[in-house]
PDB file of N, CA and C in Angstrom:
ATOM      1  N   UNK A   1     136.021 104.738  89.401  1.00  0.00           N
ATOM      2  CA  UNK A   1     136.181 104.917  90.823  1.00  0.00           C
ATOM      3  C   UNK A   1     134.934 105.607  91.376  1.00  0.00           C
ATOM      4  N   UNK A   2     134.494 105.474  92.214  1.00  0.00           N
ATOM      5  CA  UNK A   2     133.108 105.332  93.446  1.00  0.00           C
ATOM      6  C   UNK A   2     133.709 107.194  94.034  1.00  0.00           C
ATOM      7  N   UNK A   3     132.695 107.735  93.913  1.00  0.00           N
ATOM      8  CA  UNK A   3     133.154 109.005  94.509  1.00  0.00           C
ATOM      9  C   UNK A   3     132.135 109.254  95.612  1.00  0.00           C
ATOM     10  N   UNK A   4     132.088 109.549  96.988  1.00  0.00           N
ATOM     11  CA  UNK A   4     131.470 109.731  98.352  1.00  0.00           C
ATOM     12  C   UNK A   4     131.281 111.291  98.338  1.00  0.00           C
ATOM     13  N   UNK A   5     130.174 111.481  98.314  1.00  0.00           N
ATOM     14  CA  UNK A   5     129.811 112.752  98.611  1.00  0.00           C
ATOM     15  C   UNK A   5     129.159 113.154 100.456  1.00  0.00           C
ATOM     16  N   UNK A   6     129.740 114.060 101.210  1.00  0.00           N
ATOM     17  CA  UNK A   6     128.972 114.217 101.883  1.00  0.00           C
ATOM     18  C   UNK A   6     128.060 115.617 102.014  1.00  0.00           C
ATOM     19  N   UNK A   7     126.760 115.297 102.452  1.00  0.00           N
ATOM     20  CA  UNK A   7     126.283 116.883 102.356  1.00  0.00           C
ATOM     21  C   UNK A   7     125.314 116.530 103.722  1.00  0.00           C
ATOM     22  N   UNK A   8     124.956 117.762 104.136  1.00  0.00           N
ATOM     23  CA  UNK A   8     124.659 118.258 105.420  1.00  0.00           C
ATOM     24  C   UNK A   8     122.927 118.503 104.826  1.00  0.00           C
ATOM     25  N   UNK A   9     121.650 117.899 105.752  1.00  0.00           N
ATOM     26  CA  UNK A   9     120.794 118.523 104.870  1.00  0.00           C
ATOM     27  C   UNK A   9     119.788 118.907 106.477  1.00  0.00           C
ATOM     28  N   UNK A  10     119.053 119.948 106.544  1.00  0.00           N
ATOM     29  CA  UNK A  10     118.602 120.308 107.485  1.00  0.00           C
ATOM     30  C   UNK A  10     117.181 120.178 107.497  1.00  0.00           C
ATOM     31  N   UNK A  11     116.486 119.640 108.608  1.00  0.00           N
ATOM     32  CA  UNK A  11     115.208 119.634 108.588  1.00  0.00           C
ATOM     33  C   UNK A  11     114.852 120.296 109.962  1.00  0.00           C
ATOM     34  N   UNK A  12     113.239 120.400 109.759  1.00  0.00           N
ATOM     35  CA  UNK A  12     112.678 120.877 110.846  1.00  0.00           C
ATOM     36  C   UNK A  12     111.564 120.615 110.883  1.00  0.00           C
ATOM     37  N   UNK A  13     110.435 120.597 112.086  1.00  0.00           N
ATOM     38  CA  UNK A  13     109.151 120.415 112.295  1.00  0.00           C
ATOM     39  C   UNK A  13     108.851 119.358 111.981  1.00  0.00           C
ATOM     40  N   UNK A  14     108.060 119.251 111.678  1.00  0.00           N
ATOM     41  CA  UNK A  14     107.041 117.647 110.376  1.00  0.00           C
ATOM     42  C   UNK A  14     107.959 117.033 110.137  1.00  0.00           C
ATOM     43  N   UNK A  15     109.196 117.749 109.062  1.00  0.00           N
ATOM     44  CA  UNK A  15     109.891 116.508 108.509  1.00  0.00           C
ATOM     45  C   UNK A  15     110.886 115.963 108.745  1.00  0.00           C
ATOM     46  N   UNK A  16     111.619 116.726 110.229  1.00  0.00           N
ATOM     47  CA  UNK A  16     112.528 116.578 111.251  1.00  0.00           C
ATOM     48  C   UNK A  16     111.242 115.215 112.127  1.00  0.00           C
ATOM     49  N   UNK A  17     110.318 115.096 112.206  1.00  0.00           N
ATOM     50  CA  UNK A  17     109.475 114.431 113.717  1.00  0.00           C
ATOM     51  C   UNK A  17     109.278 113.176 112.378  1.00  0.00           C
ATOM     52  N   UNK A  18     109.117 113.304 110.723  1.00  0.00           N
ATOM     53  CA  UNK A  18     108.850 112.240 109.865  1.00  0.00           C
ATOM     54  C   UNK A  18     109.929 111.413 110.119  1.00  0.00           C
ATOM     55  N   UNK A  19     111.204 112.114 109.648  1.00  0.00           N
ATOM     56  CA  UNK A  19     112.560 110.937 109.836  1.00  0.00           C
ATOM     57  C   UNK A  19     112.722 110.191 111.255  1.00  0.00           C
ATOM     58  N   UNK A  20     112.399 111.454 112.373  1.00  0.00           N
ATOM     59  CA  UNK A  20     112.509 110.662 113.305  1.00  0.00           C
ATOM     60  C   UNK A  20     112.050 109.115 113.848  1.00  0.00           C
ATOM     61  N   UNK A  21     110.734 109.144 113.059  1.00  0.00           N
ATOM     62  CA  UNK A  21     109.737 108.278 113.714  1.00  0.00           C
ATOM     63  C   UNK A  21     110.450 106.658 112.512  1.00  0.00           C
ATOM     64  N   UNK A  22     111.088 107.137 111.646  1.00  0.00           N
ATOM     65  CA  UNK A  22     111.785 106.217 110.129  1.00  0.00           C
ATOM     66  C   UNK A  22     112.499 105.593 110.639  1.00  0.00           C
ATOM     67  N   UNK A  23     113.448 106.122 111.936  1.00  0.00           N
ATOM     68  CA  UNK A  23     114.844 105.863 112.233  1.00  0.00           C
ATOM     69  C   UNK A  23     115.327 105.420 112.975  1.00  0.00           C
ATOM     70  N   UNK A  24     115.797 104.724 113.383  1.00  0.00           N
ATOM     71  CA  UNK A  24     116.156 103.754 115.035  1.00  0.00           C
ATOM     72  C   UNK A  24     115.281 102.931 115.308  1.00  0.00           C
ATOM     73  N   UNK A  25     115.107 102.448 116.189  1.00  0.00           N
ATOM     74  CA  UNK A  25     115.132 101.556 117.188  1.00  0.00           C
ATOM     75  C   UNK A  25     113.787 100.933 116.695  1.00  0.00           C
ATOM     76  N   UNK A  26     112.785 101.848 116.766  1.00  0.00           N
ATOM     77  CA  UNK A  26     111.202 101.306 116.323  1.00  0.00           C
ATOM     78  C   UNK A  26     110.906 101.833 114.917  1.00  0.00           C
ATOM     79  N   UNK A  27     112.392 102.352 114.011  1.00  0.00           N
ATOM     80  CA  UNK A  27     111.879 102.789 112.365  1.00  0.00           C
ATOM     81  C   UNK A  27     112.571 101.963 111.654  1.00  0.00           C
ATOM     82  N   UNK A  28     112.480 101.887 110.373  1.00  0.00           N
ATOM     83  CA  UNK A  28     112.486 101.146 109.091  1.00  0.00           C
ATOM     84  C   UNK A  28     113.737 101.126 108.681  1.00  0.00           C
ATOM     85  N   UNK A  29     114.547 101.942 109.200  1.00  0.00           N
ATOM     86  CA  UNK A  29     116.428 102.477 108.863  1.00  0.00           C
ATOM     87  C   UNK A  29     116.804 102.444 110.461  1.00  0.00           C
ATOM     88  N   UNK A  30     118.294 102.042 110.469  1.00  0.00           N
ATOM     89  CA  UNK A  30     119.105 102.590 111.543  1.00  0.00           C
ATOM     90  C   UNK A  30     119.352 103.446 111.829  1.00  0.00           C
ATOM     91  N   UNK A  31     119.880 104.448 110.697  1.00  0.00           N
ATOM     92  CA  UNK A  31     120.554 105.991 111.262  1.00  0.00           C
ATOM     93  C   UNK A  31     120.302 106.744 109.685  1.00  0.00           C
ATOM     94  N   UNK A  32     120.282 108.154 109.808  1.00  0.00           N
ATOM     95  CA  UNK A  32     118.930 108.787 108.671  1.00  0.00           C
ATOM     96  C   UNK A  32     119.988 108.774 107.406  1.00  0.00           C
ATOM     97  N   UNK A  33     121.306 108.682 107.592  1.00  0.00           N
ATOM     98  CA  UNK A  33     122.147 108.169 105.896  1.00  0.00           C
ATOM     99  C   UNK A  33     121.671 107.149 105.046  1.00  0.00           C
ATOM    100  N   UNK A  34     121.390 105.681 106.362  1.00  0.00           N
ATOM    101  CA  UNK A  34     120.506 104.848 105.116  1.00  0.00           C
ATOM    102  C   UNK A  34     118.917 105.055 104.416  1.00  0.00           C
ATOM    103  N   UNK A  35     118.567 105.942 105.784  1.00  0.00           N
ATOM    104  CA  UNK A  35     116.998 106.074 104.691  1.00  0.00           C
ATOM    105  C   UNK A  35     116.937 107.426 103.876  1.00  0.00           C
ATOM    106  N   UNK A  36     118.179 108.446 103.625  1.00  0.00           N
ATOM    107  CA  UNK A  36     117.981 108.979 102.795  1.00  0.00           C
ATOM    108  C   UNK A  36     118.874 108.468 101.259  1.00  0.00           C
ATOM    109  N   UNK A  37     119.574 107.373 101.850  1.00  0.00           N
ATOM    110  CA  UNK A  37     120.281 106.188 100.244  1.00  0.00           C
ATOM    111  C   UNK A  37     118.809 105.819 100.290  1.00  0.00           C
ATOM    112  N   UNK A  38     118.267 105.084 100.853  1.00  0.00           N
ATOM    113  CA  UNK A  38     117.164 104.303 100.030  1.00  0.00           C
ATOM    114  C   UNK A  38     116.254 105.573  99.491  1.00  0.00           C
ATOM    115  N   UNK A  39     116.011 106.443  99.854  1.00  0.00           N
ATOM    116  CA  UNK A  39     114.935 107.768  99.061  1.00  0.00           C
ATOM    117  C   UNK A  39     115.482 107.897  97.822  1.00  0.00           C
ATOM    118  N   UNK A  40     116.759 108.241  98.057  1.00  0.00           N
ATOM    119  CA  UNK A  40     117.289 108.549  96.609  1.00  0.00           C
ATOM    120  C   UNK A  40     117.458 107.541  95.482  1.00  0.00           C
ATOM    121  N   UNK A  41     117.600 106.117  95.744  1.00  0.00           N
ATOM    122  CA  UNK A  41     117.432 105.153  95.208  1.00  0.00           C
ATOM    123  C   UNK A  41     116.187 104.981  94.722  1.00  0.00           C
ATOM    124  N   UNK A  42     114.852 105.103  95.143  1.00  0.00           N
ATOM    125  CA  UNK A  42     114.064 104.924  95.216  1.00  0.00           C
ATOM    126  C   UNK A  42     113.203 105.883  94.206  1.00  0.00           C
ATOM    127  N   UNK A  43     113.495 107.097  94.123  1.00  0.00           N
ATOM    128  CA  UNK A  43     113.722 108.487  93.829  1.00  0.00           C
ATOM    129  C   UNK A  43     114.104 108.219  92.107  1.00  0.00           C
ATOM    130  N   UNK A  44     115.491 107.906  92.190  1.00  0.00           N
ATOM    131  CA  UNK A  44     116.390 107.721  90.648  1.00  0.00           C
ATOM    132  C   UNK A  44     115.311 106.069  90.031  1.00  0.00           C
ATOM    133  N   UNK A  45     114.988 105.125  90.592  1.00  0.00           N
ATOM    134  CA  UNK A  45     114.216 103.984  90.326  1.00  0.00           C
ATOM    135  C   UNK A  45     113.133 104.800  89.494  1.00  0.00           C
ATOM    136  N   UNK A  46     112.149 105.780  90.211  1.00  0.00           N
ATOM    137  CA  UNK A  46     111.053 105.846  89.624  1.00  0.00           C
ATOM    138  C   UNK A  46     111.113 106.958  88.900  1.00  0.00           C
ATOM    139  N   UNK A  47     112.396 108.190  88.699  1.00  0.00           N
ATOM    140  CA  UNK A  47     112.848 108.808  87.639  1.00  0.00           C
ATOM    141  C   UNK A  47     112.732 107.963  86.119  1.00  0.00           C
ATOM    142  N   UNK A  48     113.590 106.725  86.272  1.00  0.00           N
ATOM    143  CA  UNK A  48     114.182 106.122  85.681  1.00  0.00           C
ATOM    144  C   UNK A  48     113.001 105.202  85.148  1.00  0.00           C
ATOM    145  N   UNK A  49     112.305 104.744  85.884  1.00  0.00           N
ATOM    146  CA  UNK A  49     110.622 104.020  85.175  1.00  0.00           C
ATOM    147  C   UNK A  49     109.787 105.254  84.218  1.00  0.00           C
ATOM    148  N   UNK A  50     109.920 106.368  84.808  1.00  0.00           N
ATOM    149  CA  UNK A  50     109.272 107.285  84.207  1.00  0.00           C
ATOM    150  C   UNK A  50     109.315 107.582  82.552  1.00  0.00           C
ATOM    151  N   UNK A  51     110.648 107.608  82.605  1.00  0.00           N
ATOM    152  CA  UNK A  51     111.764 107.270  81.565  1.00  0.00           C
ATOM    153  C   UNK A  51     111.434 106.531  80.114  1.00  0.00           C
ATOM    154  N   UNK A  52     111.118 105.167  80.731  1.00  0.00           N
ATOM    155  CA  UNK A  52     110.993 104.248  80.526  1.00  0.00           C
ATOM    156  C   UNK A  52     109.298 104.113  79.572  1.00  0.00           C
ATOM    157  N   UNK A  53     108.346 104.634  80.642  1.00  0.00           N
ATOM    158  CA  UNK A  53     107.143 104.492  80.189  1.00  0.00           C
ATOM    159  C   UNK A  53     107.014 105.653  79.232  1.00  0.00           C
ATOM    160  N   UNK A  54     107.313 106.557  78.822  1.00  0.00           N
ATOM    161  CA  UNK A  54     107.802 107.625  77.999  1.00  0.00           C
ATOM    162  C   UNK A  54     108.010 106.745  76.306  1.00  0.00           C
ATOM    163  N   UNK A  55     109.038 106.494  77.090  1.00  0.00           N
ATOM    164  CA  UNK A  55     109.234 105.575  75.664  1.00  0.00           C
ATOM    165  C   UNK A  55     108.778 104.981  75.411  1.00  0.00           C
ATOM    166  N   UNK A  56     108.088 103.929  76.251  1.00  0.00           N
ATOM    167  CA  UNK A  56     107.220 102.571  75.009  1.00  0.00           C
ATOM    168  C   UNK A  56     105.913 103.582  74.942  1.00  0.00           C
ATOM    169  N   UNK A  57     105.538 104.819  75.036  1.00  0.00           N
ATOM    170  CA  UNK A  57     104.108 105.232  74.929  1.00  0.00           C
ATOM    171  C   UNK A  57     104.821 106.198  73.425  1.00  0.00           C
ATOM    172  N   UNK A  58     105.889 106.301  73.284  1.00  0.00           N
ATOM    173  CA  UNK A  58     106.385 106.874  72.030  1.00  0.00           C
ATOM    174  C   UNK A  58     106.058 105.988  71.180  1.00  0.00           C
ATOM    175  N   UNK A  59     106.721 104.626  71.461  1.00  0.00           N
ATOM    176  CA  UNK A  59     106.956 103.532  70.338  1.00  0.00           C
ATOM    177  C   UNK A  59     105.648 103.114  69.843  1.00  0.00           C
ATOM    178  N   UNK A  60     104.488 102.806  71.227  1.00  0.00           N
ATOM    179  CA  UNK A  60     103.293 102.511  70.697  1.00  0.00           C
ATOM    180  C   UNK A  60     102.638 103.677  69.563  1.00  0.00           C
ATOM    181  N   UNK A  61     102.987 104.478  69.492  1.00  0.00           N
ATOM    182  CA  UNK A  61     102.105 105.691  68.884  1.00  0.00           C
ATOM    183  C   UNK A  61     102.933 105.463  67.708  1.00  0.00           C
ATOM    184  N   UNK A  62     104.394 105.333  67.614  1.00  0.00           N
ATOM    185  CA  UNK A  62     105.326 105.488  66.836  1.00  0.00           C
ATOM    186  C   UNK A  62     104.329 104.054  65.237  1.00  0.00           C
ATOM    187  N   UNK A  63     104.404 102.791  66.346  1.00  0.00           N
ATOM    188  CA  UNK A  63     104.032 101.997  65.462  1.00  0.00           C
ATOM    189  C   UNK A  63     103.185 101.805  65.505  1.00  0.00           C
ATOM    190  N   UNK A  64     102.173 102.697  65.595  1.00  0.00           N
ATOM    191  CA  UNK A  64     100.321 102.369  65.583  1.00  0.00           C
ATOM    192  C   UNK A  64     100.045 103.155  64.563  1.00  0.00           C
ATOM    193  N   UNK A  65     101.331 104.422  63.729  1.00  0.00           N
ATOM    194  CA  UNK A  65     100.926 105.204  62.592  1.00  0.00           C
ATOM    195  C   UNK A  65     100.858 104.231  61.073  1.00  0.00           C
ATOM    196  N   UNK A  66     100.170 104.825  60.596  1.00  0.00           N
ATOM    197  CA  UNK A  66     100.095 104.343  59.288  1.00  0.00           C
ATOM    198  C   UNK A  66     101.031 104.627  58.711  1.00  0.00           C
ATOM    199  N   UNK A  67     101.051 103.337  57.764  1.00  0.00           N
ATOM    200  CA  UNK A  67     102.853 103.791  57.167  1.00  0.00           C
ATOM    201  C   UNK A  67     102.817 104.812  56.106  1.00  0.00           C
ATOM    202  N   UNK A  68     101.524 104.975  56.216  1.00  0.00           N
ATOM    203  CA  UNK A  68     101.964 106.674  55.069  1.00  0.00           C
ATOM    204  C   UNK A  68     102.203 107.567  55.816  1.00  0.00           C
ATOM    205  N   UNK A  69     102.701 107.709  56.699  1.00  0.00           N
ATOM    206  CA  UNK A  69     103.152 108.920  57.775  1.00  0.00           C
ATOM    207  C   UNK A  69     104.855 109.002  57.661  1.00  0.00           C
ATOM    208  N   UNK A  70     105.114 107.631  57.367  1.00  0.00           N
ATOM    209  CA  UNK A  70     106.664 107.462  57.442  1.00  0.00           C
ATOM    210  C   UNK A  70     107.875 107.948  56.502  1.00  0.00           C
ATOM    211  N   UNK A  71     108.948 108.529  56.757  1.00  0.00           N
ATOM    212  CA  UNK A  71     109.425 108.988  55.702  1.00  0.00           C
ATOM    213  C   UNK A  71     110.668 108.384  55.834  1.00  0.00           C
ATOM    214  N   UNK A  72     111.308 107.230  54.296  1.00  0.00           N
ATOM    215  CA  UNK A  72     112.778 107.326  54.582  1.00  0.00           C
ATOM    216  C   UNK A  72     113.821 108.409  55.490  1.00  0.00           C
ATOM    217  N   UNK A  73     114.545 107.505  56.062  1.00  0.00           N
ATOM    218  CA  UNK A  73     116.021 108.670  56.849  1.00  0.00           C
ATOM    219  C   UNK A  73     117.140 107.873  56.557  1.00  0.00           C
ATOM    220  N   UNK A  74     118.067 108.188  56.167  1.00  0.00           N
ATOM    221  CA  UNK A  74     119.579 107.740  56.494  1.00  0.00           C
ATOM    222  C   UNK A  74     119.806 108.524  57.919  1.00  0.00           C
ATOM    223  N   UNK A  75     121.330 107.346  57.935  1.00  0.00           N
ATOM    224  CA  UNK A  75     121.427 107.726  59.390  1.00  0.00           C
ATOM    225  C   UNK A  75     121.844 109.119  59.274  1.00  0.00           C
ATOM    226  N   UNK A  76     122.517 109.657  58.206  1.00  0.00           N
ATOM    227  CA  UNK A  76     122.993 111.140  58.140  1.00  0.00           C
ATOM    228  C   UNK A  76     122.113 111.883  58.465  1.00  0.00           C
ATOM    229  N   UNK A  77     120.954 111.996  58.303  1.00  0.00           N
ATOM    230  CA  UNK A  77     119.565 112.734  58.486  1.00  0.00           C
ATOM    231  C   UNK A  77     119.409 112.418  59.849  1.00  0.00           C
ATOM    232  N   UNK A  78     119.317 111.504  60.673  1.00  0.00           N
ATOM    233  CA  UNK A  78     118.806 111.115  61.941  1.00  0.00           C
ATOM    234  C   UNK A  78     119.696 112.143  62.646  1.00  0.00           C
ATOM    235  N   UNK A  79     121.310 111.914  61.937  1.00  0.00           N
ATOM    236  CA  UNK A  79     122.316 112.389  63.005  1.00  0.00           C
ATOM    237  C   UNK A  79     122.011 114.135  62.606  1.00  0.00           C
ATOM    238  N   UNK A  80     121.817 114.780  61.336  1.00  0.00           N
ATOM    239  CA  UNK A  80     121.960 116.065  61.429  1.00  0.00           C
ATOM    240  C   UNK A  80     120.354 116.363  62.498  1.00  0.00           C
ATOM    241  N   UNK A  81     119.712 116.250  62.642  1.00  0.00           N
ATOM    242  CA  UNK A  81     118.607 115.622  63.028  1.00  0.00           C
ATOM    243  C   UNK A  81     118.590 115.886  64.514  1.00  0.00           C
ATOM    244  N   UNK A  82     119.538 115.371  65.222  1.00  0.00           N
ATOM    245  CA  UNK A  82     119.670 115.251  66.558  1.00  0.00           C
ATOM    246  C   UNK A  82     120.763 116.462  66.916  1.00  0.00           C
ATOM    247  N   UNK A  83     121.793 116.438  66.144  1.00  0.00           N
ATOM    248  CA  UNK A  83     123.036 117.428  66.367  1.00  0.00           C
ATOM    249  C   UNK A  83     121.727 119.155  66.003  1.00  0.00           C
ATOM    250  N   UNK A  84     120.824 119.074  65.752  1.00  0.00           N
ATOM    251  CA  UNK A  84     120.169 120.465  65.338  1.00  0.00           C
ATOM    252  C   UNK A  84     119.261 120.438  67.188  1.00  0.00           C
ATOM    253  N   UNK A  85     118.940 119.750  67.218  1.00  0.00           N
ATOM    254  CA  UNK A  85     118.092 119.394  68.340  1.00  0.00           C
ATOM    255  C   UNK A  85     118.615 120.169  69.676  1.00  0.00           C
ATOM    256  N   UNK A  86     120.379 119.438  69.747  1.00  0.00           N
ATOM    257  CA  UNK A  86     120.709 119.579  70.598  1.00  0.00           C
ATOM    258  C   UNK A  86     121.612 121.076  70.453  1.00  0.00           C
ATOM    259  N   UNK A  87     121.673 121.656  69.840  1.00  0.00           N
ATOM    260  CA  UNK A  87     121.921 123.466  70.149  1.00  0.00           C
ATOM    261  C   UNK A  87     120.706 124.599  70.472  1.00  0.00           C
TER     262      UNK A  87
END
């Protein structure tokens, strides 16, 4: 189930006169709820690429080592491994 949050967010100066100019009639959004969904969308998108490029710059390094770097793991090892990580 879809949960609706509402929150109240306050601006002023600059970034009260930025949204303004975003919003209505001659801006890019109708009314400032949709252009702060698209920020946050937009926002979590390039969180989420960030993410992303993280990892294949792991993997490249990961598999550009020489395999004498590599050491057998069972998954038991991976998992004590991660469960140590995460306390």
């Amino acid at each position: 189930m879809r949960r609706t949050t509402t929150m109240t967010v306050r601006l002023s100066g600059a970034l009260s006169d930025y949204v303004a100019v975003n919003v209505g009639e001659h801006g890019a959004y109708e009314n400032v709820s949709e252009y702060i969904r698209d920020l946050i969308r937009r926002d979590k998108e390039r969180s989420e690429h960030e993410a992303h490029e993280r990892l294949k710059a792991e993997l490249v390094r990961a598999f550009g080592a020489p395999d004498s770097t590599f050491h057998p793991l069972s998954a038991f090892d991976v998992i004590a491994r991660n469960t140590r990580k995460g306390k």
